[in-house]
Protein backbone atom coordinates (compact mmCIF):
# COMPACT_ATOMS: atom_id res chain seq x y z
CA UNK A 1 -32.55 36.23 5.24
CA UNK A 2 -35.38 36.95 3.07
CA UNK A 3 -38.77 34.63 3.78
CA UNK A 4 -39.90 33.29 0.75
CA UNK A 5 -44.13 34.08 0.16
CA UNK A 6 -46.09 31.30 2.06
CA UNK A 7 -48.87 31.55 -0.64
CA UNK A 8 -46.19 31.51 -3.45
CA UNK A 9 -44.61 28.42 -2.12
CA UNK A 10 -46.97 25.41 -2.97
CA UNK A 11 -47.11 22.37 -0.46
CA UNK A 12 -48.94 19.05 -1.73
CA UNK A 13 -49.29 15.40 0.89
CA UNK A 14 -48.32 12.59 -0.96
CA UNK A 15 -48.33 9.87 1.17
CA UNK A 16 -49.60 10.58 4.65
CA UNK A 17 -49.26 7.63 7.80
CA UNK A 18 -49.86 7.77 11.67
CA UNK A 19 -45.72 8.12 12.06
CA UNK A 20 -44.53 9.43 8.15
CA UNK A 21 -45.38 11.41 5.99
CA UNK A 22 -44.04 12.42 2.30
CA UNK A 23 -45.03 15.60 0.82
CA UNK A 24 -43.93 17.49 -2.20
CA UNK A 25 -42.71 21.38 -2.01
CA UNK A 26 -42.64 23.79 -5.08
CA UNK A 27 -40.85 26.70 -4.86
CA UNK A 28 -42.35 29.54 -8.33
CA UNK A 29 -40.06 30.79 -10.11
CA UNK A 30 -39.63 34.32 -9.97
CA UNK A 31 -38.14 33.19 -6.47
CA UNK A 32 -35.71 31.16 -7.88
CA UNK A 33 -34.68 33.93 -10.21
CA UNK A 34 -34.25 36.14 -6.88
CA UNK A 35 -32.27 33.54 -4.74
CA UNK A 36 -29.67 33.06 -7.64
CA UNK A 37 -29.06 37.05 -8.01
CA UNK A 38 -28.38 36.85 -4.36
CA UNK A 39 -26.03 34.23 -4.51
CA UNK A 40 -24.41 35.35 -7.78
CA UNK A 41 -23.69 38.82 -5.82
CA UNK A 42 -22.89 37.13 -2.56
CA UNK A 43 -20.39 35.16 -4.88
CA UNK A 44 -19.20 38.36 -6.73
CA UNK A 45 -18.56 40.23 -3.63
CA UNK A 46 -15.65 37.48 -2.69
CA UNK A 47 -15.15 36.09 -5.89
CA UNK A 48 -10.98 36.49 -6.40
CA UNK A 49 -10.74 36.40 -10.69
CA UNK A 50 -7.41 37.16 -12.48
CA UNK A 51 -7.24 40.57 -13.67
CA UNK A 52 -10.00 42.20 -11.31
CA UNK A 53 -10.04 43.62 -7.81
CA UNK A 54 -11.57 41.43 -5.23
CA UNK A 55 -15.54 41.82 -5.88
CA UNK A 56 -14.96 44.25 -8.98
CA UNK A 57 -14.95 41.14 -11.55
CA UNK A 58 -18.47 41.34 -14.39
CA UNK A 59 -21.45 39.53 -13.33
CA UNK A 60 -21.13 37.69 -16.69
CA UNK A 61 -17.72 36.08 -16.13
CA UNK A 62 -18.87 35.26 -12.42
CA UNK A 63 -21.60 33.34 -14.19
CA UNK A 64 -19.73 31.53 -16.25
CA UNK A 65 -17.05 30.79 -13.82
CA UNK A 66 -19.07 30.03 -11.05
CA UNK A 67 -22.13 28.55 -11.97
CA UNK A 68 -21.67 24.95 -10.03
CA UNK A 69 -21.02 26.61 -7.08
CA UNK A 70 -24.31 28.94 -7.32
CA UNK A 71 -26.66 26.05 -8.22
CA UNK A 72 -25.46 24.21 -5.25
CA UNK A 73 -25.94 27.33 -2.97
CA UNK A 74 -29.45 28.49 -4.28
CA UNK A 75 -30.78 24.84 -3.77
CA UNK A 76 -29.10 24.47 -0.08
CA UNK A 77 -30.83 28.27 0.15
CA UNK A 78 -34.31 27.59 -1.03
CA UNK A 79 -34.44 24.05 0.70
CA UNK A 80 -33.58 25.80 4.19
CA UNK A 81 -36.09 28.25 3.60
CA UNK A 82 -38.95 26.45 2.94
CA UNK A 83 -38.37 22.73 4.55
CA UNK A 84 -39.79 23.26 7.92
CA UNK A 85 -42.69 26.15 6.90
CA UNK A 86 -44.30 23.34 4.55
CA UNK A 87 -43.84 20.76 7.23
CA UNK A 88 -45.22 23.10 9.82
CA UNK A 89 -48.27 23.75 6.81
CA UNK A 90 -48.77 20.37 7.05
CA UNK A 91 -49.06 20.31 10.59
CA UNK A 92 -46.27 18.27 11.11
CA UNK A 93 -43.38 18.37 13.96
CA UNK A 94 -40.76 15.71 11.92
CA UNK A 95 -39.14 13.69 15.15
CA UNK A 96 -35.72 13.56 13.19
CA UNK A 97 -33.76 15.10 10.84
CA UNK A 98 -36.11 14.99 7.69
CA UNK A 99 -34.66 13.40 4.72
CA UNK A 100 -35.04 14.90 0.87
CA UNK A 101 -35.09 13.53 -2.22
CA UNK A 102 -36.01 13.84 -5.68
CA UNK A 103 -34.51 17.11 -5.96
CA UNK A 104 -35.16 19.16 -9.49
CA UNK A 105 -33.44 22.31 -10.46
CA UNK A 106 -32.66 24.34 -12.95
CA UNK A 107 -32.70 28.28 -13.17
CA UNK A 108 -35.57 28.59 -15.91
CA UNK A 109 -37.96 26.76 -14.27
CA UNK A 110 -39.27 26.20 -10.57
CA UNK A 111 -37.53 24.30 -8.09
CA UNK A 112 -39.30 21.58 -6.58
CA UNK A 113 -37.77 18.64 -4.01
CA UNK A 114 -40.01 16.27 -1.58
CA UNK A 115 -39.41 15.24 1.69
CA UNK A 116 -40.37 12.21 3.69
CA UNK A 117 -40.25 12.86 7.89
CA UNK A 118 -41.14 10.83 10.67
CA UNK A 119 -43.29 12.22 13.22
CA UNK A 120 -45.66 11.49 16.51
CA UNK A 121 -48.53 9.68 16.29
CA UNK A 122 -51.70 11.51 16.69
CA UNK A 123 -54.01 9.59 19.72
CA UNK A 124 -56.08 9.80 22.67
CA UNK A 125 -55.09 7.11 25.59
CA UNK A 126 -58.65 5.30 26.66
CA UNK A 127 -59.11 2.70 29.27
CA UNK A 128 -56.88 4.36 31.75
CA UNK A 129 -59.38 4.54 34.77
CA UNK A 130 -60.53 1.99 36.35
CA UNK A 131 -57.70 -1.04 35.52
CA UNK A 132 -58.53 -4.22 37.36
CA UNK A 133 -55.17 -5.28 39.37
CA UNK A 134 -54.55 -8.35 41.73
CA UNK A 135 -52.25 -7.29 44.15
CA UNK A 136 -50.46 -10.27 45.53
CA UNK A 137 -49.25 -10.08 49.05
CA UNK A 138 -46.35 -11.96 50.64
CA UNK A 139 -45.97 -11.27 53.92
CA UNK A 140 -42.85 -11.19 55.75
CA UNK A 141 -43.39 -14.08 58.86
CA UNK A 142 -40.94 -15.36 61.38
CA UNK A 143 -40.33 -18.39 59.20
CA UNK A 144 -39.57 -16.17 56.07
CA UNK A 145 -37.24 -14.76 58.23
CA UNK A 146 -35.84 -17.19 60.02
CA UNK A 147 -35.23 -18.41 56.39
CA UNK A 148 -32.91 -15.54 55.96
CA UNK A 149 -31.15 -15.32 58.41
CA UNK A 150 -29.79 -19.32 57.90
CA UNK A 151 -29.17 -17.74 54.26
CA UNK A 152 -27.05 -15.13 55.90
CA UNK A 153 -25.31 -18.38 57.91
CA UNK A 154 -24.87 -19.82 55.08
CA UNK A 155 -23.16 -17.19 52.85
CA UNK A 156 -21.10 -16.79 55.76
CA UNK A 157 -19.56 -20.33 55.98
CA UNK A 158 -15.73 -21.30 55.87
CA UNK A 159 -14.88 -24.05 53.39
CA UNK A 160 -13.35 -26.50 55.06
CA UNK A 161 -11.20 -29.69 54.05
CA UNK A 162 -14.20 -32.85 53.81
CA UNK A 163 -13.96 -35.25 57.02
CA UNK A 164 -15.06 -37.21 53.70
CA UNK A 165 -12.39 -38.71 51.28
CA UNK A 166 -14.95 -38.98 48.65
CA UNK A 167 -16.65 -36.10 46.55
CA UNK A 168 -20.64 -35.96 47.38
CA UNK A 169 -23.65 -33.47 46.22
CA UNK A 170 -22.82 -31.57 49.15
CA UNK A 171 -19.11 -30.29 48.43
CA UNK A 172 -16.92 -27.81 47.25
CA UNK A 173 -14.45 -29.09 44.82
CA UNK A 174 -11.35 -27.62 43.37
CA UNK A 175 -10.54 -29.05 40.65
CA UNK A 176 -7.93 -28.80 37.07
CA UNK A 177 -9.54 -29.20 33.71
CA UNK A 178 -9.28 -28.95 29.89
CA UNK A 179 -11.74 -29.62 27.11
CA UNK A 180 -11.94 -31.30 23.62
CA UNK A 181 -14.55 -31.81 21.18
CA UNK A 182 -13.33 -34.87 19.63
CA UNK A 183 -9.55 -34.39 18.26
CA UNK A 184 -10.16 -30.63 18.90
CA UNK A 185 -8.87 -29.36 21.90
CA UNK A 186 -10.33 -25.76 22.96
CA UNK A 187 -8.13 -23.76 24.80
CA UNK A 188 -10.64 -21.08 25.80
CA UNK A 189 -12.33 -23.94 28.36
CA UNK A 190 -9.39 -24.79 30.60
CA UNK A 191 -8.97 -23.91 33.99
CA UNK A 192 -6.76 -24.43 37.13
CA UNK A 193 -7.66 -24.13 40.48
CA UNK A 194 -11.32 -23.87 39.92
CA UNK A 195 -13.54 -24.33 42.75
CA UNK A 196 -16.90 -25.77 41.89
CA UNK A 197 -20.01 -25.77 44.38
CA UNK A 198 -21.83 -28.96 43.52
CA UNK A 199 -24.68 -28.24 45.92
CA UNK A 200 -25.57 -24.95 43.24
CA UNK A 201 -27.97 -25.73 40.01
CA UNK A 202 -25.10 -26.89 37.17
CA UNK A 203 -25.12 -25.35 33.68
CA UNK A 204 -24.00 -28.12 32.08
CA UNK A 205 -26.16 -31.45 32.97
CA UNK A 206 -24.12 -33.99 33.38
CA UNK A 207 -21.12 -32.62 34.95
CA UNK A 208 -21.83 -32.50 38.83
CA UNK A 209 -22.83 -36.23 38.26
CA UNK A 210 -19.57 -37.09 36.77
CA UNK A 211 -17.56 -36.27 40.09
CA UNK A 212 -19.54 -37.61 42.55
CA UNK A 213 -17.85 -40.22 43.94
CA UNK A 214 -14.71 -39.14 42.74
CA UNK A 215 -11.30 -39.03 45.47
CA UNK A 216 -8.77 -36.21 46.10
CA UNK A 217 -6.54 -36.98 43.39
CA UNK A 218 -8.88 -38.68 40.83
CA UNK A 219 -8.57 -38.10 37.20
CA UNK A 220 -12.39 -38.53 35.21
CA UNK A 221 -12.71 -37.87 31.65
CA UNK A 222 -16.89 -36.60 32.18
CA UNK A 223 -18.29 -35.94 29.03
CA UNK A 224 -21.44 -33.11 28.68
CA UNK A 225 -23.52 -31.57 25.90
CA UNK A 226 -23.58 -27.32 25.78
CA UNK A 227 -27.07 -25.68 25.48
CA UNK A 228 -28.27 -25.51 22.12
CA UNK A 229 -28.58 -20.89 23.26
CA UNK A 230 -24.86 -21.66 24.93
CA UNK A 231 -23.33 -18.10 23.06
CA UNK A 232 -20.18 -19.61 21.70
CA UNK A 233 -21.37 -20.75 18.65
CA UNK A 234 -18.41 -23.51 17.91
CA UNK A 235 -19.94 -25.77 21.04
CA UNK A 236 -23.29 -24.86 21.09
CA UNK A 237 -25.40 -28.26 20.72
CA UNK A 238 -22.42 -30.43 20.79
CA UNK A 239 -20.63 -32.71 23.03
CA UNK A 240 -17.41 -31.27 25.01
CA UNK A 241 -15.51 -34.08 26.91
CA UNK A 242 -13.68 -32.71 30.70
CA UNK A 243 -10.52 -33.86 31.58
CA UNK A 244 -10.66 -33.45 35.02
CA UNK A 245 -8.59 -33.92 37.98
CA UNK A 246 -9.38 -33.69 41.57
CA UNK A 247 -7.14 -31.68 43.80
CA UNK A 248 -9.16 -30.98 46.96
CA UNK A 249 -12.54 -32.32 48.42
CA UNK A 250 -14.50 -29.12 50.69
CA UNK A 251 -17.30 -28.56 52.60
CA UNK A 252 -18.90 -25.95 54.15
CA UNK A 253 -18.51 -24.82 58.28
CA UNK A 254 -21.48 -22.56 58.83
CA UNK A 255 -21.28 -20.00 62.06
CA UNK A 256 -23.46 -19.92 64.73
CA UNK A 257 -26.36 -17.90 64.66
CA UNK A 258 -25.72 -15.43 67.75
CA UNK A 259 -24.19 -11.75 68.34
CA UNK A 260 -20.78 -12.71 66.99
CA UNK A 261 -22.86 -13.30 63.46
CA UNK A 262 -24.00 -10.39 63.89
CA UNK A 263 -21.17 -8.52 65.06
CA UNK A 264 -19.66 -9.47 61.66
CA UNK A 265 -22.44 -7.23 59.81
CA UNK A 266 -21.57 -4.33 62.22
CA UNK A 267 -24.26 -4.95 64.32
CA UNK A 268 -24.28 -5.24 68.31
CA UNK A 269 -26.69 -8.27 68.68
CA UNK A 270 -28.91 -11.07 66.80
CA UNK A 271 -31.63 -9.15 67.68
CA UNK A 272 -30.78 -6.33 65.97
CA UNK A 273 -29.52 -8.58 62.91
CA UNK A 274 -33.26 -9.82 62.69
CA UNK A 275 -34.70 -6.61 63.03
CA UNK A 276 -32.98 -5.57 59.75
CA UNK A 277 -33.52 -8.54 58.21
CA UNK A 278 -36.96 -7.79 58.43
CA UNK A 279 -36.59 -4.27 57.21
CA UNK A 280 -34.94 -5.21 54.52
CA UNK A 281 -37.22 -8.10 53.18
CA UNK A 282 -40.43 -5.79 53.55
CA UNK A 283 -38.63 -3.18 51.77
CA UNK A 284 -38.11 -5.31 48.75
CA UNK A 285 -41.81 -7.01 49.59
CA UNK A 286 -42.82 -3.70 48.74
CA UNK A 287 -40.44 -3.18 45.93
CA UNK A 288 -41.61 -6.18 44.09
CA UNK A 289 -45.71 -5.53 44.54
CA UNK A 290 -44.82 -2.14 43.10
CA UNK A 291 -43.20 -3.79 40.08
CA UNK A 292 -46.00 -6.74 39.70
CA UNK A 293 -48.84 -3.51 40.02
CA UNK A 294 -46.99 -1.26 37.45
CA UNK A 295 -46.80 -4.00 34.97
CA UNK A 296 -50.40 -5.06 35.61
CA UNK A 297 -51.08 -1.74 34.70
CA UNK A 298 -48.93 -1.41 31.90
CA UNK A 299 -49.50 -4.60 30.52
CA UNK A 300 -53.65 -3.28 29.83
CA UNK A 301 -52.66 -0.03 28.25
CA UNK A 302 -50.31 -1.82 25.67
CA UNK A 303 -53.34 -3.97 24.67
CA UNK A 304 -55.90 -1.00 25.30
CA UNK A 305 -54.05 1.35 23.22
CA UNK A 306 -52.42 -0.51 19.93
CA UNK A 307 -50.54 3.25 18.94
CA UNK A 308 -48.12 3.13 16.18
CA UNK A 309 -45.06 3.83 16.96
CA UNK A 310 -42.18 5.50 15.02
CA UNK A 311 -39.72 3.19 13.15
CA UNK A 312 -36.48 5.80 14.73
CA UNK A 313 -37.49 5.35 17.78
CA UNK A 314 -38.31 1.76 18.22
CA UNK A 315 -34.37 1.14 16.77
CA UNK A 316 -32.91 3.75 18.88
CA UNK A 317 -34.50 1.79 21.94
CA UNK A 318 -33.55 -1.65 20.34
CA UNK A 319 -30.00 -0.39 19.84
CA UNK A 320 -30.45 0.45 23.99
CA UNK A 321 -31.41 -2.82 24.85
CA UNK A 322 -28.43 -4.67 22.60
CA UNK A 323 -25.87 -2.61 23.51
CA UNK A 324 -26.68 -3.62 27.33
CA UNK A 325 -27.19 -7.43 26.52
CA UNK A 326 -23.58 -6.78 24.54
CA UNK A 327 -21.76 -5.76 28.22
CA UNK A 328 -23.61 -8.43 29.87
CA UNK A 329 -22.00 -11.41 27.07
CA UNK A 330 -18.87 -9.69 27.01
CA UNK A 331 -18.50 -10.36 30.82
CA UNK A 332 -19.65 -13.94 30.31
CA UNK A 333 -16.82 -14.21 27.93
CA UNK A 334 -18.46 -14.17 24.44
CA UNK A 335 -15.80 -12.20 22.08
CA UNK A 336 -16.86 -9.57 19.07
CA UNK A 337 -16.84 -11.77 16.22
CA UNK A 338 -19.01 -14.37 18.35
CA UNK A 339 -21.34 -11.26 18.87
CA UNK A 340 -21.33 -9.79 15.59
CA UNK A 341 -22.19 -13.44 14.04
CA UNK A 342 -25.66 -13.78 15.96
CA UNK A 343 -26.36 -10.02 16.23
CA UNK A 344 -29.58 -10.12 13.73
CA UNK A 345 -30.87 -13.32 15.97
CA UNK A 346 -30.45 -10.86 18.89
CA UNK A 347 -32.52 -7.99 16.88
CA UNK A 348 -35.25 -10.25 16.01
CA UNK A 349 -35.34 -11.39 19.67
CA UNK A 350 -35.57 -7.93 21.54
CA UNK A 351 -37.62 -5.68 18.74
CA UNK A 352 -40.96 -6.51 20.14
CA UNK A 353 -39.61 -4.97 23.59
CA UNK A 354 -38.02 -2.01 21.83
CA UNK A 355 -41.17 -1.50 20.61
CA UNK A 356 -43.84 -2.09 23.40
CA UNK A 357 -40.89 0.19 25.39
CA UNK A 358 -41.57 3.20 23.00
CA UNK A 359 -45.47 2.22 23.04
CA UNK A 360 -45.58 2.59 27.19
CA UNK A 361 -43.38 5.73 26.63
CA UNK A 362 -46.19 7.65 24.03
CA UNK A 363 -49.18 6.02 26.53
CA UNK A 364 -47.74 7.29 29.63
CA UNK A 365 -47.13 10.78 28.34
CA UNK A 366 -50.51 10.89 26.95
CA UNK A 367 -51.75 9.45 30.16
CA UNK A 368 -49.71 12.86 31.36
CA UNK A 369 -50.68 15.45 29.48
CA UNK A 370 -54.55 14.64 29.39
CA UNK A 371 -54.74 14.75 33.15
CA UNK A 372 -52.16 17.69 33.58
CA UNK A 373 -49.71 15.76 35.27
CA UNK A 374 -46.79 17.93 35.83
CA UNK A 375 -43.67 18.72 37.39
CA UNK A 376 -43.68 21.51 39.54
CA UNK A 377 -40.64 23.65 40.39
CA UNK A 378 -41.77 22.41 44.37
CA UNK A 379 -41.62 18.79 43.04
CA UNK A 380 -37.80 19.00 41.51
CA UNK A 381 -36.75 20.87 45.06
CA UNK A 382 -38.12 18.24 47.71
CA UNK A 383 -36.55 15.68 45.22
CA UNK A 384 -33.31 17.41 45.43
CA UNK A 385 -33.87 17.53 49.88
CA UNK A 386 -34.85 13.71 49.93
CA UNK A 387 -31.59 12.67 47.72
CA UNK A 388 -29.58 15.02 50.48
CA UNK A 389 -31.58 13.50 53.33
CA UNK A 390 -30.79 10.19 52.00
CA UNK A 391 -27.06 10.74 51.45
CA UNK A 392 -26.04 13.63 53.76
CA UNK A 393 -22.58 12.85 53.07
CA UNK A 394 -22.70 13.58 49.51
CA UNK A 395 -24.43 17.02 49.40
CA UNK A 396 -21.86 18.88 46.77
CA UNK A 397 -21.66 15.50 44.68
CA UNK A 398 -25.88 15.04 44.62
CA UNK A 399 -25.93 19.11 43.57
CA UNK A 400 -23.55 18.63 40.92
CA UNK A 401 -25.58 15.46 39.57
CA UNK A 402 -28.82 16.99 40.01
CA UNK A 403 -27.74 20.81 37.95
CA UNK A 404 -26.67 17.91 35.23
CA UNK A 405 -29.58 15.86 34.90
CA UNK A 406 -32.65 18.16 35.64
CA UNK A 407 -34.49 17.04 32.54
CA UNK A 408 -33.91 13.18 33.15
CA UNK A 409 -34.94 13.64 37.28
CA UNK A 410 -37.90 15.69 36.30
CA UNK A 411 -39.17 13.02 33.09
CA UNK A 412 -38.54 10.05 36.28
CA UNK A 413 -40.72 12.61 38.75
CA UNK A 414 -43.58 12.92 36.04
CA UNK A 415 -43.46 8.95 35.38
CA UNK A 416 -43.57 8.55 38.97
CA UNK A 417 -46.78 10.68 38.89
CA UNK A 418 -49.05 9.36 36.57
CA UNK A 419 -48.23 5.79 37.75
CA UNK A 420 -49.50 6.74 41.10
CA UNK A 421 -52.51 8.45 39.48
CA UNK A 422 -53.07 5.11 37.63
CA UNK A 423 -53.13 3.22 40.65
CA UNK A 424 -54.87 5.79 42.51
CA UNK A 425 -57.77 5.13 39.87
CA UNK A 426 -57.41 1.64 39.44
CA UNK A 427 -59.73 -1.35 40.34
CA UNK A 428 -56.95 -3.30 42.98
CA UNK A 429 -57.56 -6.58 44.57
CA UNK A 430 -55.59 -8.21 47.35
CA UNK A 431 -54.73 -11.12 47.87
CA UNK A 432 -52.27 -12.49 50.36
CA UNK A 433 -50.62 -15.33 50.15
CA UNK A 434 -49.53 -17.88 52.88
């Protein structure tokens, strides 16, 4: 392919922002006259016309014959040619696909098109060093354990028939229903067999109350308003009536706390059930101080560093974040057209985290590149020996996963490093809490 003269091509900004920019390309037109011979003999070469051997057929008929098909070919030619030298004259690096418009052509005169791209912001992160961060400490005490391990008791327990012949806050009770909303009856609410834990917080206020007292056998028509957020739109805000009938009244038989509790977590002793108990809660002590720090820290570069971010990217993340609250409302039984119906409430909601999400991601890398942060070939190796270490039954299946995903393990290892460089340079305070 033949370049086309930088100096003959002429490049002009029309509009220029932090994240788009539209500019304005000229091609002269002596090179127009040169891409169309090209494509006229390109064309005449294969061209098949009645009465001529393949390529043998006058330039003048081709012309005639054939003229549609050049125009579209010259401008596809020219536009190739010179879309991403004027972008790169304009220093830009366009983050998608650029879009043109406004194309004009015609073979007497010069060819001209613009082009609007989005591309990075230009910035340097400040107020990195030096964050102030409160670094709240819980520690993990005997009664915080203790507290566990009756948790552990507890979600453990056999359900027992009541000693009780009447249903109190304390029991389990199964339990047939169906709904209405005043002549309407709705189908998609009835249930049989269901086995409701009164002691657990209620969704719907009003309910629980509506048993209590209730015998095995007991029919109560309990009557309860849905949340006004409740994601089936038809009941949301209104009042649903439950016919319900009592079939059995439970409670709960918790074990004892000794080495058979323990035995049933494939352990030899309680003593070795508290010990991990207590491994486990400092682990996720640690785990959530880690989480409150990094958005401490996070939290002051957003306001530190208002960037503007690109419009593609802030949807592509929104689109992230809906398609994930879609799975989650699908399993809680919301259907597509229930979905579809609030979608734009859902947009409106999540945008501003779309967008501070693509903010972090620009602050962090900036963070990176001004302090060289980088990821080593040593760094993606002892990664690859911890995940092995850490599963050394699954050394061919971490391998395969790790040859597949290089790029996303090494963008998670540089993350990892300029968060610990933040903290590293940041102002903390502890303080632990009783």
């Amino acid at each position: 392919m033949i370049e086309a003269k930088k100096e003959d091509v002429k490049v002009n900004m029309i509009e220029s922002k932090p994240c788009s920019i539209l500019i304005s390309v000229e091609v002269p037109h002596p090179e127009v006259l040169e891409e169309t011979e090209r494509v006229y003999q390109d064309i005449q070469r294969a061209a098949h016309v009645h009465g001529f051997r393949a390529g043998k057929a006058p330039m003048d008929m081709i012309k005639k014959n054939y003229m549609s098909a050049a125009r579209e070919k010259v401008v596809e030619n020219l536009i190739r040619r010179t879309l991403f030298s004027s972008l790169k004259e304009q220093g830009v690096e366009p983050i998608d696909s650029p879009a043109i418009n406004e194309v004009s052509f015609d073979f007497d005169r010069p060819f001209s098109y613009k082009v609007s791209a989005e591309r990075h912001p230009e910035f340097k992160v400040k107020d990195y060093k030096g964050i102030k961060i409160t670094n709240e400490i819980h520690p993990v005490t005997d009664k915080r354990v203790n507290e566990q391990l009756e948790a552990l008791r507890d979600r453990n327990a056999r359900l027992i028939e009541s000693k009780s012949d009447v249903v109190e806050p304390n029991h389990f009770v199964m339990v047939d229903y169906e709904c209405s909303r005043g002549a309407e009856v709705l189908p998609e609410l009835k249930a049989k067999n269901q086995l409701i834990d009164l002691s657990s917080p209620q969704s719907l206020a009003g309910f629980k109350e509506g048993l209590i007292g209730a015998k095995k056998g007991d029919g109560r028509d309990i009557t309860v308003k849905f949340p006004d957020d409740y994601p089936t739109g038809k009941i949301a805000g209104k009042d649903v009536t439950f016919k319900v009938k009592v079939l059995e009244i439970k409670e709960k038989q918790l074990p004892a706390l000794d080495d058979e509790l323990a035995r049933d977590f494939g352990l030899t002793s309680l003593a070795e059930l508290t010990a991990k108990v207590r491994e486990s809660m400092e682990t996720e002590e640690n785990k959530r101080q880690t989480q409150a720090v990094e958005k401490q820290m996070l939290d002051h570069l957003v306001v530190a560093n208002e960037i503007p971010v690109p419009a593609s990217l802030v949807e592509e993340q929104l689109n992230q974040l809906l398609k994930r609250m879609e799975e989650y409302l699908r399993r809680q039984g919301m259907s597509q057209d229930e979905w579809k119906k609030n979608i734009e409430q859902w947009r409106e909601k999540y945008r501003l985290e779309a967008e501070r999400n693509v903010r972090v991601s620009y602050i962090l890398t900036g963070i990176g590149e001004a302090e060289k942060l980088n990821v080593s070939d040593e760094d993606m190796t002892a990664e690859l020996q911890r995940l092995k270490n850490a599963s050394p039954e699954r050394q061919e299946d971490i391998e395969k996963y790790f040859a597949g995903h290089k790029a996303r393990i090494a963008s998670d290892l540089r993350e990892d490093k300029i968060l610990k460089f933040l903290l590293d340079n940041a102002r903390v305070k502890e303080e632990t809490t009783k």
